[in-house]
C-alpha atoms as a PDB file:
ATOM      1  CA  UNK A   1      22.547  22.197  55.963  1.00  0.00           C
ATOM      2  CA  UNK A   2      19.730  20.063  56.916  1.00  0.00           C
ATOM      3  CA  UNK A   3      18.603  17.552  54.449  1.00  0.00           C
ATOM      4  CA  UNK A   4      15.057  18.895  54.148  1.00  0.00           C
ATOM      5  CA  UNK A   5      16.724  22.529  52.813  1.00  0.00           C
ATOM      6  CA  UNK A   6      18.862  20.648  50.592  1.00  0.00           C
ATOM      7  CA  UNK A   7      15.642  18.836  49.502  1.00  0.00           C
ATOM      8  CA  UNK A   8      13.887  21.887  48.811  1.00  0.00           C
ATOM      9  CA  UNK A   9      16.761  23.273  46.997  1.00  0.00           C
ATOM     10  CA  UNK A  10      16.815  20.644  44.692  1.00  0.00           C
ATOM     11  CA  UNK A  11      12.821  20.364  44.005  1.00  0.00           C
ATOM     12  CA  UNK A  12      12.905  24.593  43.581  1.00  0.00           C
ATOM     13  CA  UNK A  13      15.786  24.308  40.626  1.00  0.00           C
ATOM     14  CA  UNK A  14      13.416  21.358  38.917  1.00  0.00           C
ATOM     15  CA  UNK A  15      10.493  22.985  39.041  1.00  0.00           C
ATOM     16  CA  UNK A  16      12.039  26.313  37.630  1.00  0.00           C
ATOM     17  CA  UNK A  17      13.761  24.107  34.572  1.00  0.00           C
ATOM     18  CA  UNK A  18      10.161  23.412  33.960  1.00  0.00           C
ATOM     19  CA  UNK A  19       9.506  26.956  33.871  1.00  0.00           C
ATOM     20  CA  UNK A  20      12.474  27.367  31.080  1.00  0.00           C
ATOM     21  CA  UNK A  21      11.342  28.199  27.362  1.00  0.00           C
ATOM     22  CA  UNK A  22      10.653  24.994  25.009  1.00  0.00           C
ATOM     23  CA  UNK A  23      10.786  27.383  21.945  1.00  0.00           C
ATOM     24  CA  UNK A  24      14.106  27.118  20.072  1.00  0.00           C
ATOM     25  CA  UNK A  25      13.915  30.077  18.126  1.00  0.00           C
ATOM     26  CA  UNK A  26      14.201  32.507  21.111  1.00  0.00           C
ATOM     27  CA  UNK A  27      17.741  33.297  19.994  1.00  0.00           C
ATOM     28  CA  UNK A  28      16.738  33.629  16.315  1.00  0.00           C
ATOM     29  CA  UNK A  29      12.896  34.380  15.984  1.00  0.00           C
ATOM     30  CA  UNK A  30      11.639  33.713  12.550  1.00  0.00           C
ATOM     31  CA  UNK A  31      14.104  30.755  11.713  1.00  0.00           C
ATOM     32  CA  UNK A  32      12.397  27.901  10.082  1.00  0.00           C
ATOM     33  CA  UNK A  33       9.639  30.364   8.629  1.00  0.00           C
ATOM     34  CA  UNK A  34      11.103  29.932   4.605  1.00  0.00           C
ATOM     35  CA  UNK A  35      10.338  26.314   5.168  1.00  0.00           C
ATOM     36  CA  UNK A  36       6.944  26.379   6.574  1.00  0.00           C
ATOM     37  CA  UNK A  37       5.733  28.779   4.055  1.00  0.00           C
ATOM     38  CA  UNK A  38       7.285  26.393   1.326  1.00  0.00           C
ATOM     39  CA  UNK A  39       5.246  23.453   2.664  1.00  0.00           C
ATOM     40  CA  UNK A  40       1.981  25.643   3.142  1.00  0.00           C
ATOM     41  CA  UNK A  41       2.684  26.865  -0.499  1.00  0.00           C
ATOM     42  CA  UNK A  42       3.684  23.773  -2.113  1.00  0.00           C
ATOM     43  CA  UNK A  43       0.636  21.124  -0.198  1.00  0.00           C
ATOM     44  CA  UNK A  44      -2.428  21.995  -1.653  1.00  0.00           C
ATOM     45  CA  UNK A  45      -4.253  20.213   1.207  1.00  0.00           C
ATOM     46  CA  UNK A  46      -2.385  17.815   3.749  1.00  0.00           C
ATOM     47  CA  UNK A  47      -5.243  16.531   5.350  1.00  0.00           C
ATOM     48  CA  UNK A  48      -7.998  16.003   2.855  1.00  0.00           C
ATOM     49  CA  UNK A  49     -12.146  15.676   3.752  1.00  0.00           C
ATOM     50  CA  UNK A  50     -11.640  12.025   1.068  1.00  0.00           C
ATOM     51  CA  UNK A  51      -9.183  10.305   2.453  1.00  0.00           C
ATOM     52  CA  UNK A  52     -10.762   9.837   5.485  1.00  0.00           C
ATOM     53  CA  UNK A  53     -13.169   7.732   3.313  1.00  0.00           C
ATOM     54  CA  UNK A  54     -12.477   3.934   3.737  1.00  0.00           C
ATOM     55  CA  UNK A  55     -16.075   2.597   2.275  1.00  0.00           C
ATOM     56  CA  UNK A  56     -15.150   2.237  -1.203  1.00  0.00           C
ATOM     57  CA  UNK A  57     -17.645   0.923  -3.641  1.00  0.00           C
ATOM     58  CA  UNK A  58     -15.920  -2.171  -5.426  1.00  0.00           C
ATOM     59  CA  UNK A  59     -17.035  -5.856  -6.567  1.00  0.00           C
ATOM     60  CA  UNK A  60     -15.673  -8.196  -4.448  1.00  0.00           C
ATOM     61  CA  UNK A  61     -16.192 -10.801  -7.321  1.00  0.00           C
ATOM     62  CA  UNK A  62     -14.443  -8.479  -9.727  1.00  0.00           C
ATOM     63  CA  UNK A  63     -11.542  -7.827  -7.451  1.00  0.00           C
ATOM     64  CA  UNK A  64     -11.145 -11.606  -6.836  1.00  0.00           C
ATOM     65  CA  UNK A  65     -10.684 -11.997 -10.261  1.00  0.00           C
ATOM     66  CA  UNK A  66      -8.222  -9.139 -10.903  1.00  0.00           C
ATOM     67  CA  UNK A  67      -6.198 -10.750  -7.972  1.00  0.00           C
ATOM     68  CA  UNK A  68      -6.447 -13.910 -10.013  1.00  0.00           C
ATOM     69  CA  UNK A  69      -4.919 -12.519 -13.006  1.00  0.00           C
ATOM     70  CA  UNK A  70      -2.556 -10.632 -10.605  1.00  0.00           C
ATOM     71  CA  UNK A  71      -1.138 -13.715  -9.428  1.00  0.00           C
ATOM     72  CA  UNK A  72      -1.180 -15.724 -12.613  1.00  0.00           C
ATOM     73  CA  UNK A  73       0.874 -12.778 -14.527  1.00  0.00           C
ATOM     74  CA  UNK A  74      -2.097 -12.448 -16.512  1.00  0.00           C
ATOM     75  CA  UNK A  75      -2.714  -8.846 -16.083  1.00  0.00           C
ATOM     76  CA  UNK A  76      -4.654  -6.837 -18.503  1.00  0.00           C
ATOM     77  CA  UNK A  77      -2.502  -3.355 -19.445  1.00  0.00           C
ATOM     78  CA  UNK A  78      -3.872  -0.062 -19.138  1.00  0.00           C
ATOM     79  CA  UNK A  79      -4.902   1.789 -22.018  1.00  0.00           C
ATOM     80  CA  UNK A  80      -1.734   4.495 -22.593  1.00  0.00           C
ATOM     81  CA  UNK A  81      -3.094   7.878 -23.364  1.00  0.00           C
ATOM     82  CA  UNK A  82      -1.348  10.568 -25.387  1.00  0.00           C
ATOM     83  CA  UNK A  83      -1.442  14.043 -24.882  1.00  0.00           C
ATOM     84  CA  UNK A  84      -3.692  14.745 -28.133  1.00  0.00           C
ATOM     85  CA  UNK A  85      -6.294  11.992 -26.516  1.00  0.00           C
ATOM     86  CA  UNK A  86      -9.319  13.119 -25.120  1.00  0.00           C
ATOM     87  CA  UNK A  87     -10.579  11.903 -21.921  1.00  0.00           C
ATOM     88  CA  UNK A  88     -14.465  12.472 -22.815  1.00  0.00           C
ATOM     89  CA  UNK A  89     -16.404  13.648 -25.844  1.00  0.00           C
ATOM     90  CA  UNK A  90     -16.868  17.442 -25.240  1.00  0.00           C
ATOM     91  CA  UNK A  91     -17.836  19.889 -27.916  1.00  0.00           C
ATOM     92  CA  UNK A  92     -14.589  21.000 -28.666  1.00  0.00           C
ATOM     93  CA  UNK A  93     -12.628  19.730 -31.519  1.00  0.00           C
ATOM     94  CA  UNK A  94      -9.228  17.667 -30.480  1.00  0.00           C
ATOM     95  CA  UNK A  95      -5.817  19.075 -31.862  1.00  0.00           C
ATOM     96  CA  UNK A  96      -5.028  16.085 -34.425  1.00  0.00           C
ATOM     97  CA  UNK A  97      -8.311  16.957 -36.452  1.00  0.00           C
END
């Protein structure tokens, strides 16, 4: 055989393994499909319009001073809420009255 038909030989099998199916679930379609409708159940929105959003709107002075008391172990707790709390003052009456 001539080198160029061994050349062709060779470049015809390569550019029929390109031709060859990248899908793994030729053999058993639908496997996988419990766990993608888990994640599309379970993720309310993977990709959300805010968090995109990089501008927020924050006092540099007021952050300088929370890194202050960061750093000097100084740092004001948060307020711990309960479950009988209320978060605002609606019209509603709260469970421990």
């Amino acid at each position: 055989m001539s080198m160029f038909k061994i050349l062709a030989i060779v470049a015809g099998a390569a550019g029929l393994a390109g031709c060859a199916s990248q899908d793994s679930n030729t053999e058993y379609p639908g496997f996988g499909d419990a766990v993608r409708q888990n994640n599309a159940v379970m993720i309310i929105d993977p990709n959300p319009a805010g968090a995109q959003v990089t501008d927020i709107d924050m006092d540099g002075a007021r952050a300088g001073l929370a890194i202050d008391r960061y750093r000097t172990g100084k740092v004001i707790p948060p307020k711990t809420l309960s479950t009988v709390d209320s978060l605002s003052s609606g019209a509603g009456t709260s469970m421990g009255q």
